[in-house]
Protein backbone atom coordinates (compact mmCIF):
# COMPACT_ATOMS: atom_id res chain seq x y z
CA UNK A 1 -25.78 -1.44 7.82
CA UNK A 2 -23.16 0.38 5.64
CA UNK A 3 -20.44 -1.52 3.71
CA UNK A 4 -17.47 -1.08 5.46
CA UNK A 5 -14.07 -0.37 3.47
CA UNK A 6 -10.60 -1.20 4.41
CA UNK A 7 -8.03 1.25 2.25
CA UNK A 8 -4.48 0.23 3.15
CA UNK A 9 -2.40 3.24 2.41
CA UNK A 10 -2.51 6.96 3.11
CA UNK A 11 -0.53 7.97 0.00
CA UNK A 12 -1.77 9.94 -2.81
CA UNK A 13 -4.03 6.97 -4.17
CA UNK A 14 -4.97 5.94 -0.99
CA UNK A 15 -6.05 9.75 0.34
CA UNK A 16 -7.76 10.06 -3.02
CA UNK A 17 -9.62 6.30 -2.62
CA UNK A 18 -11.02 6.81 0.87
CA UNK A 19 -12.13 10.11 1.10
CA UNK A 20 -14.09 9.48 -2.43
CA UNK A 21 -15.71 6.48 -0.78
CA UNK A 22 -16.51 7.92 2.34
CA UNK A 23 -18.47 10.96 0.46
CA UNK A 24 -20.46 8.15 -0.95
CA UNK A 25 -21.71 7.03 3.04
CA UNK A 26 -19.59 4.07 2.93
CA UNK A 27 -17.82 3.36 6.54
CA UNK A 28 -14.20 3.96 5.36
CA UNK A 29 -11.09 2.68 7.55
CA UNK A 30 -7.45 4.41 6.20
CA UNK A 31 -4.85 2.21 7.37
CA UNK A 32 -1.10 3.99 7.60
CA UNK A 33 1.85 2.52 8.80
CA UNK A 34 3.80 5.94 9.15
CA UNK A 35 2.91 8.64 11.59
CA UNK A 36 1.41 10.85 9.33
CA UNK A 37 -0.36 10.45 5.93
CA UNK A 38 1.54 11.51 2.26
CA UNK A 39 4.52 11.16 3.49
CA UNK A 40 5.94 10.37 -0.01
CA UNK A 41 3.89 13.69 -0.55
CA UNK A 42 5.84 15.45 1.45
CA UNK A 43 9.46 14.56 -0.46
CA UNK A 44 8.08 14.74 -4.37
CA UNK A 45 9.06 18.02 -6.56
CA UNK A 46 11.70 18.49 -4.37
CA UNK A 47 9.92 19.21 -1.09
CA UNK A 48 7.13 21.20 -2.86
CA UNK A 49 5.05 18.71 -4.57
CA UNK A 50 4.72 18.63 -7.66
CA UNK A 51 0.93 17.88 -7.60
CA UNK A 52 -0.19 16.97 -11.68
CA UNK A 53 0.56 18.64 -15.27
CA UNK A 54 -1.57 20.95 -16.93
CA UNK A 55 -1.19 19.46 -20.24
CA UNK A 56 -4.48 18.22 -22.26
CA UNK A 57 -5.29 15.05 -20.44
CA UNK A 58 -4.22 13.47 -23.90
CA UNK A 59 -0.72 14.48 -23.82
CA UNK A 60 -0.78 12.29 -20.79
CA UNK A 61 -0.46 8.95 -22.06
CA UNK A 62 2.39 10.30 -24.22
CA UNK A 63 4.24 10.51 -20.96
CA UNK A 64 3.43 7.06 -19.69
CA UNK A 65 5.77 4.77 -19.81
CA UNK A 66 3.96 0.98 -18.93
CA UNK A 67 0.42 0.50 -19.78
CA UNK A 68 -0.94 3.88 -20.71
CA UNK A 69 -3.95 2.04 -22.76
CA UNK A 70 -4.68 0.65 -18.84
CA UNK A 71 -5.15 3.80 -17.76
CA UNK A 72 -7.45 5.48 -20.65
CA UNK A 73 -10.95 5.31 -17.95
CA UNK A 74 -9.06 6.41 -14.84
CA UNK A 75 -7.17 9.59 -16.24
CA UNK A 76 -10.40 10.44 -18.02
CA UNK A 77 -12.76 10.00 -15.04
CA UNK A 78 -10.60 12.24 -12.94
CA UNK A 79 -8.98 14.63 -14.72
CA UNK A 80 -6.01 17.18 -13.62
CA UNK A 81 -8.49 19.51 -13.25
CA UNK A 82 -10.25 17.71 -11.37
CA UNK A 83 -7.73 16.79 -8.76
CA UNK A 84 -6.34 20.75 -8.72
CA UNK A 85 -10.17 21.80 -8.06
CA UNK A 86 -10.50 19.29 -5.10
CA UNK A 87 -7.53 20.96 -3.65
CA UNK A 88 -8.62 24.73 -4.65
CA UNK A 89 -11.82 23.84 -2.31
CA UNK A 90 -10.08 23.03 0.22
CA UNK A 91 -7.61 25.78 0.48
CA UNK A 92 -5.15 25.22 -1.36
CA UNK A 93 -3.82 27.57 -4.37
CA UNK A 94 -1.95 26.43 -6.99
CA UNK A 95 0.42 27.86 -10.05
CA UNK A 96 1.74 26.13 -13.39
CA UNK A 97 5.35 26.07 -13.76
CA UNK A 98 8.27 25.44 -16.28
CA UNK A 99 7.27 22.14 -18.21
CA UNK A 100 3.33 22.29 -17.30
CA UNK A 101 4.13 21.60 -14.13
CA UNK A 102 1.78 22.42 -11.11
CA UNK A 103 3.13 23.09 -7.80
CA UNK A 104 1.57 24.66 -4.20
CA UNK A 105 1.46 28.08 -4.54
CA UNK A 106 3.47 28.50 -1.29
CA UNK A 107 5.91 25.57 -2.32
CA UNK A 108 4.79 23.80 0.42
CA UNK A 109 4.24 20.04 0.38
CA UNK A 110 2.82 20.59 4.41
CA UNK A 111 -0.14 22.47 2.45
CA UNK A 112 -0.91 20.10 -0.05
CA UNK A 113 -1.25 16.92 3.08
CA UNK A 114 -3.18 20.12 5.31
CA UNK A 115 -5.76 20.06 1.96
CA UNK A 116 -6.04 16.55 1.78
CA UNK A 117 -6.32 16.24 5.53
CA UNK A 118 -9.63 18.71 5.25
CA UNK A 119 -11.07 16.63 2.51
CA UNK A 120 -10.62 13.05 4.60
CA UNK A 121 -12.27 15.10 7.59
CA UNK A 122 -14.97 16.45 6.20
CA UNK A 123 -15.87 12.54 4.19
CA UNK A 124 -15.44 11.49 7.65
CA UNK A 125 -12.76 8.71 7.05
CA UNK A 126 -11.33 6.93 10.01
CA UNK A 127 -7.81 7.25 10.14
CA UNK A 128 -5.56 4.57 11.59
CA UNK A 129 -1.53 6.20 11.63
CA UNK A 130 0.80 3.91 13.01
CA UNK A 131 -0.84 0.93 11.99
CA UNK A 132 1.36 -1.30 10.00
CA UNK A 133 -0.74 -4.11 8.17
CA UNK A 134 0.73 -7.61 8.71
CA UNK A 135 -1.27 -9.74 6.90
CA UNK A 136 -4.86 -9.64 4.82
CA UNK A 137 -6.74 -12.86 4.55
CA UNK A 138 -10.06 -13.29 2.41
CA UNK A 139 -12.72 -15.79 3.71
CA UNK A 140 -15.93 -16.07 3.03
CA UNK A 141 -16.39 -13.04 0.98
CA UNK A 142 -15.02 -10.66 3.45
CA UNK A 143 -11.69 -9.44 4.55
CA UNK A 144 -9.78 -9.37 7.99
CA UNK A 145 -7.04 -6.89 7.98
CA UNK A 146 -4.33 -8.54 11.25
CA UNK A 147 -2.56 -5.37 13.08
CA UNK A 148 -0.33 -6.57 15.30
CA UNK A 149 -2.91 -8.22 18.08
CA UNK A 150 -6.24 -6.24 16.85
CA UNK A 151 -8.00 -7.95 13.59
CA UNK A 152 -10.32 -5.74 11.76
CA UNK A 153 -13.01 -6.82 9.38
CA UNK A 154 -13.44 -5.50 6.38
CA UNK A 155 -16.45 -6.19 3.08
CA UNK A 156 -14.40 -4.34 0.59
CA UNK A 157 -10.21 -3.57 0.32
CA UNK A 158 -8.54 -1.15 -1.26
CA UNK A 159 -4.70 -1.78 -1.76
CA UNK A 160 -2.85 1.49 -2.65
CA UNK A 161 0.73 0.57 -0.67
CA UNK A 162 2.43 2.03 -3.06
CA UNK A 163 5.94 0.17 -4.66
CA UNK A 164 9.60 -0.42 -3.76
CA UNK A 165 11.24 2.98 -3.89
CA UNK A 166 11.57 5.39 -1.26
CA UNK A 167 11.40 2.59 1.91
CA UNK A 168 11.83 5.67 4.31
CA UNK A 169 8.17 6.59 3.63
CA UNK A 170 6.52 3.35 3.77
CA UNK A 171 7.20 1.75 0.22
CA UNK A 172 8.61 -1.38 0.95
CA UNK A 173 6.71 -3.49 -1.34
CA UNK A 174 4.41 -4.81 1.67
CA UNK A 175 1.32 -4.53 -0.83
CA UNK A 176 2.87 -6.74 -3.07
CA UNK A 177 3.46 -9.43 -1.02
CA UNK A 178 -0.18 -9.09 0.26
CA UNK A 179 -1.65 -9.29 -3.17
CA UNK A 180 0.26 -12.36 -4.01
CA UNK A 181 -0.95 -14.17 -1.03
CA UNK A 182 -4.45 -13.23 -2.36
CA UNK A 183 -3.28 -14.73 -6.22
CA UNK A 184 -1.90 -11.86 -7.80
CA UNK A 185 0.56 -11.75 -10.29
CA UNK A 186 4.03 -9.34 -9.44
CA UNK A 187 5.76 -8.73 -12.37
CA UNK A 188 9.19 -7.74 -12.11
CA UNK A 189 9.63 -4.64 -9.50
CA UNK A 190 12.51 -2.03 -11.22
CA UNK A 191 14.05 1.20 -10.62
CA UNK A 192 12.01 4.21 -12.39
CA UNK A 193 13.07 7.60 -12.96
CA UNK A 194 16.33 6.28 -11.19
CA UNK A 195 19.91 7.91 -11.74
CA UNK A 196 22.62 6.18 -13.55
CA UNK A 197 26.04 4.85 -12.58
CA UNK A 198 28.62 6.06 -14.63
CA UNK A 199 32.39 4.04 -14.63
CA UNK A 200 34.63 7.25 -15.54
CA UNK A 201 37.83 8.63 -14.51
CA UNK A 202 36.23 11.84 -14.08
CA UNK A 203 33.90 11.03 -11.34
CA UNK A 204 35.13 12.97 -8.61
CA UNK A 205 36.44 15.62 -10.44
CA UNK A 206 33.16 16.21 -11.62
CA UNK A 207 31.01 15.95 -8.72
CA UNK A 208 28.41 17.96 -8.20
CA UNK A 209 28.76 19.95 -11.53
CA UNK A 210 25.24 21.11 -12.92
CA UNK A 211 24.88 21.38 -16.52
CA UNK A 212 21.34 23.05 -18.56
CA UNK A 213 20.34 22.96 -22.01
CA UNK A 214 22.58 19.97 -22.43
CA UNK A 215 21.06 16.81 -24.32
CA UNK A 216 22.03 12.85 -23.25
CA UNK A 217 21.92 10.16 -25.69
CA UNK A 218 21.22 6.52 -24.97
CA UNK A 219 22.59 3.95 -27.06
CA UNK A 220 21.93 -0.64 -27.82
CA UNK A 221 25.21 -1.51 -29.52
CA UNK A 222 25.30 2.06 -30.78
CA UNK A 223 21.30 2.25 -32.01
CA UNK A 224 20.37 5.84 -30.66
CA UNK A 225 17.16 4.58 -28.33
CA UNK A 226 16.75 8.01 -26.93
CA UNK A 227 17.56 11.27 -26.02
CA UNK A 228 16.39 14.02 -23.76
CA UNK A 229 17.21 17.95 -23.54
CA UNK A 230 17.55 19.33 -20.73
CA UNK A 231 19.55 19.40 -17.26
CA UNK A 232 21.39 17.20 -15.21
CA UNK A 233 23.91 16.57 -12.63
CA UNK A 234 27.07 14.86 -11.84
CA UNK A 235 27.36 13.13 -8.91
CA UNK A 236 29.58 10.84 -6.93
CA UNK A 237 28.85 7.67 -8.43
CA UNK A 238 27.75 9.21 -12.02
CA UNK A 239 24.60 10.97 -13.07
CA UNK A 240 21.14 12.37 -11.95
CA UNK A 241 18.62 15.34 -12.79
CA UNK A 242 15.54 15.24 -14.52
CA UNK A 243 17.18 14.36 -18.32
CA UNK A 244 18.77 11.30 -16.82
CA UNK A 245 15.54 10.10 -14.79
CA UNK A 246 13.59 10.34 -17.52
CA UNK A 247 16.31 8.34 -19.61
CA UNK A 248 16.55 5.69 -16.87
CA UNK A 249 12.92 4.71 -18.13
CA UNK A 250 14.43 3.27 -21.27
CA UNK A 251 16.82 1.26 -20.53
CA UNK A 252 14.95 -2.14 -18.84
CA UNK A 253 14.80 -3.62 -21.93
CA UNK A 254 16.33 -6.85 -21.69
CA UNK A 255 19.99 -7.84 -23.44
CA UNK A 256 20.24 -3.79 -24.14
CA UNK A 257 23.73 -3.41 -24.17
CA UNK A 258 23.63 0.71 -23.25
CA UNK A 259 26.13 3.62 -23.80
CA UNK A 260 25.75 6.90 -23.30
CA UNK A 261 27.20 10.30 -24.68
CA UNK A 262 25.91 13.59 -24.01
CA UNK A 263 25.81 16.43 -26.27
CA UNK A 264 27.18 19.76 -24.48
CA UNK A 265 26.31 22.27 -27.27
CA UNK A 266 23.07 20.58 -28.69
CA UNK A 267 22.06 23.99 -30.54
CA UNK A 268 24.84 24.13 -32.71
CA UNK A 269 25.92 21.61 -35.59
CA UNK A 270 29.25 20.63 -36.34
CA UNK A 271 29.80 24.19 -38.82
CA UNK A 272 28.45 26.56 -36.33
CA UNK A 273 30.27 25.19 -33.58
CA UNK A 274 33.16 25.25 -35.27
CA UNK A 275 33.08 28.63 -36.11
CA UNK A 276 31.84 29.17 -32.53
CA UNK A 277 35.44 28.07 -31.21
CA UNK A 278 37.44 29.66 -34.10
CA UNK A 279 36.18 32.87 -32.84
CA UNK A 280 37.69 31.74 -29.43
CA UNK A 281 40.72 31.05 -30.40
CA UNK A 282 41.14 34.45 -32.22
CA UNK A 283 40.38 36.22 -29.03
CA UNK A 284 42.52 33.96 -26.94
CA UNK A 285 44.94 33.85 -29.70
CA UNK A 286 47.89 33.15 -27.66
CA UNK A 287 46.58 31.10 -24.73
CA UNK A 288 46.96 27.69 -24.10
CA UNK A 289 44.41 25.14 -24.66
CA UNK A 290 43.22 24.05 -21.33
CA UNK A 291 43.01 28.46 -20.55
CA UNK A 292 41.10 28.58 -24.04
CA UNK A 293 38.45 27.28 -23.65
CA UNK A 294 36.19 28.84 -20.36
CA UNK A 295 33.43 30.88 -22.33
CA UNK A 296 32.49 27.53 -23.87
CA UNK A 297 32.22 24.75 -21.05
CA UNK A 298 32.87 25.28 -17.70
CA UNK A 299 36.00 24.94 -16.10
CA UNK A 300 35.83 21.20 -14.62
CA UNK A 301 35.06 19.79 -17.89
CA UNK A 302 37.64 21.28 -19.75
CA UNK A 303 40.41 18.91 -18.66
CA UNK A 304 38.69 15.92 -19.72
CA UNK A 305 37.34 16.95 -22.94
CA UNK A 306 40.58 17.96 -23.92
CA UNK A 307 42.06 14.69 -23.06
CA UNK A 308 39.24 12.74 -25.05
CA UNK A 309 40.03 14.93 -27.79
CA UNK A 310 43.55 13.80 -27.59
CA UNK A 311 45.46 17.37 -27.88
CA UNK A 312 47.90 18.65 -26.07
CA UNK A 313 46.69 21.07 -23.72
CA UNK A 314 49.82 22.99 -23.42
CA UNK A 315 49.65 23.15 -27.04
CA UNK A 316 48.94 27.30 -27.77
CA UNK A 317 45.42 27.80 -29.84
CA UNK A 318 47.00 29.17 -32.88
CA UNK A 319 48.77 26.18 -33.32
CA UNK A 320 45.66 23.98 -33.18
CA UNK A 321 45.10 22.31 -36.60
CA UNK A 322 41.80 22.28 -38.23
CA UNK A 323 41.94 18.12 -37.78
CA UNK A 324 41.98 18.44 -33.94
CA UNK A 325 39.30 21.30 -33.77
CA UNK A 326 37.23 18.12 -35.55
CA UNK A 327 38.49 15.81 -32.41
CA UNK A 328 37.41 18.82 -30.04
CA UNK A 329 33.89 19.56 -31.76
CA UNK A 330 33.45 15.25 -31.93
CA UNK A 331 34.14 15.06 -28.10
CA UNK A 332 31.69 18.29 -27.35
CA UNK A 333 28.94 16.42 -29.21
CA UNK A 334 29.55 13.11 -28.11
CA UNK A 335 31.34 13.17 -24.57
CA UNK A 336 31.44 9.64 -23.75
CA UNK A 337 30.05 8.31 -20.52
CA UNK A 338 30.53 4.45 -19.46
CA UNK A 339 26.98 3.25 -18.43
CA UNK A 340 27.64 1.18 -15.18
CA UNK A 341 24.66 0.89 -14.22
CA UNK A 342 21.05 1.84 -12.04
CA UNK A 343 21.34 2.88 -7.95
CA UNK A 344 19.29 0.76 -6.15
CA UNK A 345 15.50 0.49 -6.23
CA UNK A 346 15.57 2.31 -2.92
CA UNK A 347 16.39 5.52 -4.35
CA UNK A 348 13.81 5.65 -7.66
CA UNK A 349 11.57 8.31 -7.47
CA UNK A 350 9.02 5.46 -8.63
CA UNK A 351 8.33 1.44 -9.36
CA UNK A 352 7.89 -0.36 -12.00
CA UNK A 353 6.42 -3.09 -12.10
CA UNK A 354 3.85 -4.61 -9.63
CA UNK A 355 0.50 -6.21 -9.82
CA UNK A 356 -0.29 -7.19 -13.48
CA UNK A 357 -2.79 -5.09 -14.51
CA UNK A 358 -4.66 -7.92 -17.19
CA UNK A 359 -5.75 -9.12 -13.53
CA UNK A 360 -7.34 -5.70 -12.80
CA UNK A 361 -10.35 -4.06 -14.18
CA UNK A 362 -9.55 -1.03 -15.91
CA UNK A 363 -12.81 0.75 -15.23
CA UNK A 364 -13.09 -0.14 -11.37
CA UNK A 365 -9.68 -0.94 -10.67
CA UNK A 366 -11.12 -4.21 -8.80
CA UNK A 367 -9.40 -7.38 -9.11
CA UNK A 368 -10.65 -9.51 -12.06
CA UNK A 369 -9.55 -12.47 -9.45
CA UNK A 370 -11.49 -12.03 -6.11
CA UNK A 371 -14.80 -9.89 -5.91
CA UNK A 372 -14.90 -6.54 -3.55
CA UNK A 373 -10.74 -6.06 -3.47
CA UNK A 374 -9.09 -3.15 -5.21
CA UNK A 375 -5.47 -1.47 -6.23
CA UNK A 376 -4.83 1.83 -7.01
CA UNK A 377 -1.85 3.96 -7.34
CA UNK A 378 1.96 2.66 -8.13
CA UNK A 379 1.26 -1.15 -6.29
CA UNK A 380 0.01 -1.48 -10.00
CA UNK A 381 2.44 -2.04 -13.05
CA UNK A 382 2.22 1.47 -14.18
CA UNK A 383 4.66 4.17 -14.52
CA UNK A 384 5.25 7.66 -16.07
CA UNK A 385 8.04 10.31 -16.65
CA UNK A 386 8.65 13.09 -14.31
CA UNK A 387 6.74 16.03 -14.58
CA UNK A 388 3.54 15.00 -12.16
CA UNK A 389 2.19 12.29 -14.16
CA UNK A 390 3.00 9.53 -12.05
CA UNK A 391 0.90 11.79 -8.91
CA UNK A 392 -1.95 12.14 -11.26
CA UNK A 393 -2.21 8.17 -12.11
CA UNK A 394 -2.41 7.91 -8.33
CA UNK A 395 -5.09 10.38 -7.91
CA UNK A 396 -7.19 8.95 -10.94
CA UNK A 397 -6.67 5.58 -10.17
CA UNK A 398 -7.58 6.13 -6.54
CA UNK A 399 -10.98 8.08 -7.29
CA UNK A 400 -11.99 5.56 -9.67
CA UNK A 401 -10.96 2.56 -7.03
CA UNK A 402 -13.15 5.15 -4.44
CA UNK A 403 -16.25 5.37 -6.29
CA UNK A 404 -16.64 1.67 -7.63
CA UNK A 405 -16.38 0.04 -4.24
């Protein structure tokens, strides 16, 4: 009689999980609550899924943010080559973009789930969609899964439900509660890769504004604690884009007290930039201030940096003094943003926090508490920076759950 597997889950670590187990002759049962499977698939990379990164597999755990050593067997054990030749068998091409980043040739997310919807077929998993899990109960070395009025029985579980963020596609932290009921520990659940609430004057003046090749600074009681190059965006309640997701990861420290600036002409210094705006000022010799000063920043910033820089802005450039060209090059360098805080959970692109992981093997990904149940994917307190690192612990984590059940 073949073991029969209960995988609770059709995201990326759950796709990965079942179909690996299935190829192995195991009777595997995939368990969705949504219509479809991947639907957080379908929304990553901005609609076109950004799949992995093609960086050395080593560079990865420079990239992880909670519990990298955890994850040393499953990124190793399947690779981001691995994962990109699964999907190159089954159709799907694939091309490396700006930051190592690997995409769907056709910028389709739909092609990615079509790939991963040949490799479940042909390992002959049983799909369940629509099936929301309401409780799992372990007795006498076996599991029964309750759906609705239908109980299904189960000698192995995988749990790959995914975290908190993104409740539109099925992350509502159901997995959680289910793995506490079965003696888990939850650590704290968080925002990840989350953007940042900004209390500024400038707020609607600003919104929408997209700025590149900018670099933000995060401060504790004025201790720089990092910095990121890159772009961002203003929005209505403050900011977002990939330098400020990738910020958001470090600032859960407890008692941080956090401020932020953000350097608008990171590739000069202080001498060059000056110069930079002397030559402006010759050419615009007899404008104003606020009319001086387009080829530098754009337009909707120019108001408020003069105002920070405390100059008049009907005052004509000529007249400008070299002391409040210092003010104007201090304010470009460090424009000062009030942190307010994160948005909600809801809206990170990922968790953290989740099931501790010292209750988790790290070379099966089987609980270390009860025999024959397994996690894999972001249910676990693991997390990453953008870039496709955070897909790839799913994948890895969800083969190595697959082939150790």
């Amino acid at each position: 009689m073949k073991t029969r597997v209960g995988v609770i889950g059709a995201g990326p670590a759950g796709i990965m999980a079942a179909g690996t187990a299935a190829a192995r002759g195991l009777e595997v049962v995939l368990i969705e609550k949504n219509e479809r499977i991947g639907k957080k698939l379908f929304i990553t990379g901005k609609g076109r899924c950004n799949i992995t990164n093609a960086a050395p597999i080593e560079d990865f755990f420079d990239n992880i943010i909670t519990n990298k050593n955890f994850l040393y067997s499953s990124l190793y054990s399947f690779t981001n080559d691995d994962i990109i030749n699964l999907l190159n068998n089954y159709g799907l091409k694939t091309k490396i973009e700006r930051g190592n980043r690997i995409f769907p040739e056709s910028d389709k997310s739909s092609d990615v789930i079509k790939a991963f919807t040949k490799f479940l077929n042909n390992s002959n998993v049983d799909v369940r969609l629509n099936s929301k899990v309401d409780k799992i109960i372990y007795n006498n070395g076996s599991f029964i899964v309750t759906i609705g009025d239908e109980s299904l029985v189960f000698d192995k579980i995988i749990i790959t439900t995914g975290g908190k963020s993104y409740p539109a596609t099925g992350s509502t932290g159901d997995g959680h509660l289910f793995a506490k009921r079965l003696g888990h520990t939850i650590t704290e659940l968080k925002p990840s890769l989350i953007p940042i609430e900004i209390n500024a004057p400038w707020i609607s003046d600003l919104q929408g504004l997209s700025l590149r090749n900018v670099t933000l600074k995060a401060y504790n009681e004025k201790k720089l604690i990092h910095e990121e190059f890159g772009e961002m965006v203003f929005t209505h309640y403050g900011i977002s884009g990939p330098i400020v997701l990738s910020t958001s990861n470090y600032l859960h420290k407890k008692n941080q007290k956090i401020s932020l600036s953000l350097d608008l002409k990171p590739a000069l210094d202080n001498d060059k930039l000056d110069n930079r705006i002397i030559r402006d000022f010759e050419k615009y010799n007899n404008k104003q201030l606020k009319n001086a000063l387009n080829d530098l920043i754009p337009q909707r910033l120019i108001s408020w940096i003069v105002e920070y820089s405390n100059i008049d802005p009907e005052k004509v450039v000529n007249q400008i003094t070299k002391e409040e060209r210092a003010r104007l090059i201090s304010v470009l360098k460090n424009f000062p943003m009030e942190f307010k805080g994160f948005r909600p959970i809801e809206e990170a692109i990922v968790t953290s926090g989740g099931i501790a992981v010292n209750e988790i093997n790290p070379s099966t990904m089987e609980s270390k508490l009860i025999p024959n149940l397994f996690f894999a994917g972001e249910i676990m307190d693991v997390d990453a920076l953008t870039g496709g690192f955070n897909l790839q612990i799913a994948f890895s984590t969800g083969y190595l759950a697959g082939i150790n059940v």
